[in-house]
Protein backbone atom coordinates (compact mmCIF):
# COMPACT_ATOMS: atom_id res chain seq x y z
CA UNK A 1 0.00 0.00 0.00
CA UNK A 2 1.23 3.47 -0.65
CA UNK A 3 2.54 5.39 2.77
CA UNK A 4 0.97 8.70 3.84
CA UNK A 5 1.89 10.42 6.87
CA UNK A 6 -1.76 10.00 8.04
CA UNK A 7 -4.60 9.13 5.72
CA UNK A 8 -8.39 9.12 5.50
CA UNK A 9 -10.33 7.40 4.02
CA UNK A 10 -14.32 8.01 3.27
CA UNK A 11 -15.34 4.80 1.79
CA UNK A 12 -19.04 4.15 0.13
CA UNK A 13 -18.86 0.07 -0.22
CA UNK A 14 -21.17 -2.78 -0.19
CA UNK A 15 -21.17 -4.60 3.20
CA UNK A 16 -23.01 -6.57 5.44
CA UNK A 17 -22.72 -4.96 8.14
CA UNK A 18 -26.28 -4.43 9.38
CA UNK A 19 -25.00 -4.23 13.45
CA UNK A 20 -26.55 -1.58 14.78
CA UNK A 21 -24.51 -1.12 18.21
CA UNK A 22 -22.47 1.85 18.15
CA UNK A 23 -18.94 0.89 19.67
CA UNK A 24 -15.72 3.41 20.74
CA UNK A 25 -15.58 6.93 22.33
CA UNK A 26 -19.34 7.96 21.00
CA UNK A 27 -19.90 11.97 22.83
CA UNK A 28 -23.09 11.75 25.53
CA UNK A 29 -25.71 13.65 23.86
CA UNK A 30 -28.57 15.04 25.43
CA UNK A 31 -31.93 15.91 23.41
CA UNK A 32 -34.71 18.11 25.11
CA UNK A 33 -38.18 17.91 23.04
CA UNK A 34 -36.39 16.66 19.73
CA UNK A 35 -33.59 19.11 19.45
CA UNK A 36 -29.84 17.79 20.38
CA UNK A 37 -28.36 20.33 22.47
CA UNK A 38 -24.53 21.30 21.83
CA UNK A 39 -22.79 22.81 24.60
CA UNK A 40 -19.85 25.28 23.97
CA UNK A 41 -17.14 24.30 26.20
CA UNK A 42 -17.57 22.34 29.16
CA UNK A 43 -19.24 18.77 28.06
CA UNK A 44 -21.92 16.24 30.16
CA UNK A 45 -20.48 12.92 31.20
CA UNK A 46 -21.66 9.36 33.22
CA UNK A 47 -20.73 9.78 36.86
CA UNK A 48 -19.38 6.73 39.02
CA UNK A 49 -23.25 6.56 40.11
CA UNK A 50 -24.15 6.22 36.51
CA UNK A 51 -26.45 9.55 36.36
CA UNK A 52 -25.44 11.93 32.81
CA UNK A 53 -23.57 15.10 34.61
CA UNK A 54 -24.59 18.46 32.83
CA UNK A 55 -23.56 21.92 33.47
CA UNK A 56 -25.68 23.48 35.94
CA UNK A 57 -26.23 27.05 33.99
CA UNK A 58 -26.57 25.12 30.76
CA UNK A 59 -28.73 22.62 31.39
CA UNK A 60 -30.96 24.84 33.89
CA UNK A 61 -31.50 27.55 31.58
CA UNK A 62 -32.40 25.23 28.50
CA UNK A 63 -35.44 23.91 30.58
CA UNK A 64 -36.78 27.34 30.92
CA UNK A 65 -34.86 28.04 34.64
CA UNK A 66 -33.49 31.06 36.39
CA UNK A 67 -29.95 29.56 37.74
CA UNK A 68 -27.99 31.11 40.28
CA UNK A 69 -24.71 29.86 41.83
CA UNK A 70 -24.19 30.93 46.20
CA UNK A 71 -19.95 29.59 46.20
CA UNK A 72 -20.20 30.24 49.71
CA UNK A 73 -23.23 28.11 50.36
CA UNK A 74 -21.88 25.77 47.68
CA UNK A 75 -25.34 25.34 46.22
CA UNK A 76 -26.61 26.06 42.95
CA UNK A 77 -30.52 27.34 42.62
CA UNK A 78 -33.11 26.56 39.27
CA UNK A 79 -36.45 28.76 39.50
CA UNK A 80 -38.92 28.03 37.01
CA UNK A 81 -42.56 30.04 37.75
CA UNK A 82 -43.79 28.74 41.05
CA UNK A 83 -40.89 25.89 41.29
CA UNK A 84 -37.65 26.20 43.12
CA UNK A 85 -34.78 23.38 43.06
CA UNK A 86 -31.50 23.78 45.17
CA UNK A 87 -28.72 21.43 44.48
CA UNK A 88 -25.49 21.20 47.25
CA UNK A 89 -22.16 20.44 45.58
CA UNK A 90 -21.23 16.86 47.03
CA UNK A 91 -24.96 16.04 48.62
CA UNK A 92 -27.24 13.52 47.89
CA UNK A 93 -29.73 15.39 49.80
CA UNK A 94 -31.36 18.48 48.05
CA UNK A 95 -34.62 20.71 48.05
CA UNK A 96 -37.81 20.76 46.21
CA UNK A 97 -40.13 23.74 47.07
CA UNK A 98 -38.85 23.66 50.49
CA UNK A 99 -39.43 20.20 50.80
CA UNK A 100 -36.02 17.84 51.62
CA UNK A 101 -35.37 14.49 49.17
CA UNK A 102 -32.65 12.40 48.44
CA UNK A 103 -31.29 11.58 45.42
CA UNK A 104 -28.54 8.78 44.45
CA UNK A 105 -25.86 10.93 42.70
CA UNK A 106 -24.88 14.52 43.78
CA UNK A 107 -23.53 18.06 42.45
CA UNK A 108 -20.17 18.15 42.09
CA UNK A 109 -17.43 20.90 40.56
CA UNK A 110 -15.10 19.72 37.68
CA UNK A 111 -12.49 21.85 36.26
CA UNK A 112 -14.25 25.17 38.04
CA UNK A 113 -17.38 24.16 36.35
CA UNK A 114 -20.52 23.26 38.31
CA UNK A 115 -22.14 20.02 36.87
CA UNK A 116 -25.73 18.55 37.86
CA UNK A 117 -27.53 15.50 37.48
CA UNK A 118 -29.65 15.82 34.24
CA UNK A 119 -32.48 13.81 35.02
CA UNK A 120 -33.17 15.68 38.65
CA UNK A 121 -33.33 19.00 37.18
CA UNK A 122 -35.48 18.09 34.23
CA UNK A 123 -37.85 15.78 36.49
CA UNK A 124 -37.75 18.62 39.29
CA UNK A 125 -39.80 20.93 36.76
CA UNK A 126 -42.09 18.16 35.24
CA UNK A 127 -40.11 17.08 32.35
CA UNK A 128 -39.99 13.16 31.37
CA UNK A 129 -36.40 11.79 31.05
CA UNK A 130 -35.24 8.67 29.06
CA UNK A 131 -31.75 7.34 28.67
CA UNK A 132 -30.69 4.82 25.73
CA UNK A 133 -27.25 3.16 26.62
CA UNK A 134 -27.09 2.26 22.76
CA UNK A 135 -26.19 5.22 21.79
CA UNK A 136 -25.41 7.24 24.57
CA UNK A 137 -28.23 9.44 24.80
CA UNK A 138 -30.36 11.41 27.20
CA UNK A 139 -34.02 12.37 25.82
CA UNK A 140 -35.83 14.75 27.40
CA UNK A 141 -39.40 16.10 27.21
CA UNK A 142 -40.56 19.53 28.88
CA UNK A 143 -44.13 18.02 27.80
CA UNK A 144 -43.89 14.90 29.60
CA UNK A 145 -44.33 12.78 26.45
CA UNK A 146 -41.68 10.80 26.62
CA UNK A 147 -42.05 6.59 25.90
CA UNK A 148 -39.66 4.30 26.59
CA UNK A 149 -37.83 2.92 23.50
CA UNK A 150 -39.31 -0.65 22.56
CA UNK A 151 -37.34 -3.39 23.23
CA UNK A 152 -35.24 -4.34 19.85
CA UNK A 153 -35.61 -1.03 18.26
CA UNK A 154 -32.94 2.00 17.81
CA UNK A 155 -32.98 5.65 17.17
CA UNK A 156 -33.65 5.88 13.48
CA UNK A 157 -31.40 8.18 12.97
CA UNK A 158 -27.66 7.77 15.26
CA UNK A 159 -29.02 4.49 16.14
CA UNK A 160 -27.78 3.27 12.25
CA UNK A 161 -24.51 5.18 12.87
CA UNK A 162 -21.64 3.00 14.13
CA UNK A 163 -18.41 4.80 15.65
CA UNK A 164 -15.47 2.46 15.99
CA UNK A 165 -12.08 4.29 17.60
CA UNK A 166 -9.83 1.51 18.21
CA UNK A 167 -9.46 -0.24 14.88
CA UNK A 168 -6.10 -2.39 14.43
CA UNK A 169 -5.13 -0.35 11.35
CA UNK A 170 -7.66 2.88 11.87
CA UNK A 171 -7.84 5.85 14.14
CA UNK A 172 -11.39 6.12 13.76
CA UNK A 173 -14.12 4.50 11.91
CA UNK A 174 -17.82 5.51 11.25
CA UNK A 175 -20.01 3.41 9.44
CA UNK A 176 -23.74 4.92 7.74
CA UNK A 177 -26.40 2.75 7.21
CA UNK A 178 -27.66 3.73 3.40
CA UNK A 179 -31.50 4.54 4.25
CA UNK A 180 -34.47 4.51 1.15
CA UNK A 181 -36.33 7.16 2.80
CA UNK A 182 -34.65 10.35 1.81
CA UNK A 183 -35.92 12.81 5.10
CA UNK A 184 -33.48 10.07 7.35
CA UNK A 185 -30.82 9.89 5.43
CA UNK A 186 -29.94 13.35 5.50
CA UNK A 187 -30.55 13.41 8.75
CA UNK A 188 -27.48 10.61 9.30
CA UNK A 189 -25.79 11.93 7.01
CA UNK A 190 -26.34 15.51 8.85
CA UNK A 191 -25.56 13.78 11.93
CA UNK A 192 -22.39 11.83 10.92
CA UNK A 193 -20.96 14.96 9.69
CA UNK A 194 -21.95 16.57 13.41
CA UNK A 195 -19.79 13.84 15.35
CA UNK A 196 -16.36 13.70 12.57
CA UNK A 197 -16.74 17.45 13.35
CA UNK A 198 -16.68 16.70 17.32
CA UNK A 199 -13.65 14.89 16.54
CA UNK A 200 -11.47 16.77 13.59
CA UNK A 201 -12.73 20.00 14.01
CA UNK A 202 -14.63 21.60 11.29
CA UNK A 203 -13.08 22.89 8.46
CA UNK A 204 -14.37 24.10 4.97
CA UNK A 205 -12.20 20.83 3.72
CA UNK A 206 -14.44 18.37 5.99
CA UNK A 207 -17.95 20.38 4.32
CA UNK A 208 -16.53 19.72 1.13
CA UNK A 209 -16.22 15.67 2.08
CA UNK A 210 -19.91 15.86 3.52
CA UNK A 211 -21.27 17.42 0.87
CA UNK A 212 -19.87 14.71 -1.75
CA UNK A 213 -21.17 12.13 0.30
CA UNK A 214 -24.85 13.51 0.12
CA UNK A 215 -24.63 12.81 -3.61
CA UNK A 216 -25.16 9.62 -2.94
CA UNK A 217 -28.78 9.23 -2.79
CA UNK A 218 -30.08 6.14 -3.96
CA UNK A 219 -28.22 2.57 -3.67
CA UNK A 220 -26.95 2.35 -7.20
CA UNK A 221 -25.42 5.97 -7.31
CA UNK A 222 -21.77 5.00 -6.66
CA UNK A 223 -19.12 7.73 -6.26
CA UNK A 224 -14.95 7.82 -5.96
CA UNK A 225 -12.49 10.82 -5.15
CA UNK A 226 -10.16 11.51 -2.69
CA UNK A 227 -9.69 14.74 -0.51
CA UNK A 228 -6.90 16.33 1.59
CA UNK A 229 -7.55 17.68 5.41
CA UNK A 230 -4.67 18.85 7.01
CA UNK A 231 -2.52 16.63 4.84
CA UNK A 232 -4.38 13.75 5.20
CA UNK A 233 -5.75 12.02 2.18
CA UNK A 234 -9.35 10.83 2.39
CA UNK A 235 -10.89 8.53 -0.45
CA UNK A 236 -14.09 8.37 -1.58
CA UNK A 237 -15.85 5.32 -3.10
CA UNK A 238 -19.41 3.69 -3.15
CA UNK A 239 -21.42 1.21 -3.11
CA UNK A 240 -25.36 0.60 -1.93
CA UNK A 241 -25.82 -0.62 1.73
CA UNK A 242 -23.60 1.96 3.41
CA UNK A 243 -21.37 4.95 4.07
CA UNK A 244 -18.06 4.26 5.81
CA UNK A 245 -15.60 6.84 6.96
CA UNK A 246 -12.52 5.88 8.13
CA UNK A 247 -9.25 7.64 9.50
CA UNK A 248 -6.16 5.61 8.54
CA UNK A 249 -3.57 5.15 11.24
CA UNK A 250 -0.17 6.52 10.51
CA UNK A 251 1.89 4.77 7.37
CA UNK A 252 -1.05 2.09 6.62
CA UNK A 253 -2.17 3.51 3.31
């Protein structure tokens, strides 16, 4: 094979791979009503309790709450109309409209960033909260709508998208399930673009890749080409069942 410093490789082939579990360093996402929410700087992760970790301010203020932060009480404070949550950095034991409950994770500080337990906050104000291990995902619904995912069954849309970081001769790997109706498959291939951007950056180059992979939308439209992104070559080429994106290691192309 020919040597690059570092090459990638976006790959359109036929395969069989139908597995839907989504494997490696996939980000935590959280959702509220539908719409993924991206935060800036400071990201949500699983505590050693197992409860998704957001940041206060953030997470507060996207469910329609007034947050304020006492350091010297160590307590952070959500207000939404008549409803008033306090939350003590490193307690289990916190306050719902004056009443005193117990909860099975606490508040803590990371990095000089206060972080609180997602499903507390949204559930303190009336919200429904669902989490799907699959895919690493907190859904949450200000309406109260939320149902539980049926047994067997995967988000339509990052459900179909497999993430593999620890391949023996790639960096990273991301595999697209082709899809025949055309309002989910740009919404993987919308997605997939989202998550190579969490973990390259993005870049006019990586727009340019995404956007050559939309033209491929039906099963026998297959494409080839190669682009450059930061001196890394990615290849292009397709097939029908899927989209696979893949980030040589160094010296294996």
């Amino acid at each position: 094979m020919k040597k690059f410093t570092l090459v990638i490789a976006v790959v359109l082939v036929m395969t069989a791979l139908f597995s839907v579990n989504v494997f490696g360093e996939m980000p935590l996402r959280v959702v509220i009503n539908g719409e993924r929410l991206f935060f800036p700087d400071a990201q949500p992760f699983i505590d050693e309790n197992g409860r998704t970790q957001t940041p206060a301010r953030f997470i507060g203020e996207e469910l329609g709450a007034t947050v304020t932060w006492d350091g010297t009480a160590q307590k952070a404070t959500f207000v939404k109309n008549s409803k008033k949550l306090i939350l003590y950095i490193g307690k289990k034991e916190y306050e719902l409209d004056g009443k005193k409950l117990q909860m099975d994770t606490a508040a803590i500080i990371k990095e000089d960033r206060t972080y609180v337990p997602a499903r507390y906050v949204a559930e303190a104000f009336g919200a429904t909260v669902r989490w799907d291990s699959v895919i690493k995902t907190v859904y949450i619904d200000t309406n109260g709508s939320v149902a539980p995912t049926p047994q067997g069954t995967k988000d339509p849309i990052t459900g179909w998208i497999k993430v593999d970081t620890e391949g023996e001769y790639s960096e990273y790997l991301q595999i697209i399930t082709f899809a025949s109706d055309t309002d989910i498959l740009v919404a993987r291939y919308n997605e997939a673009e989202k998550m190579f951007i969490e973990k390259y950056g993005d870049s006019d180059v990586v727009k340019n890749i995404f956007n050559y992979v939309r033209t491929k939308k039906t099963r026998n439209n297959s494409i080839e080409k190669r682009f450059y992104l930061n001196n890394k070559a990615v290849d292009v080429l397709g097939s029908d069942i899927s989209v696979q994106i893949i980030v040589w290691k160094e010296g294996v192309q």
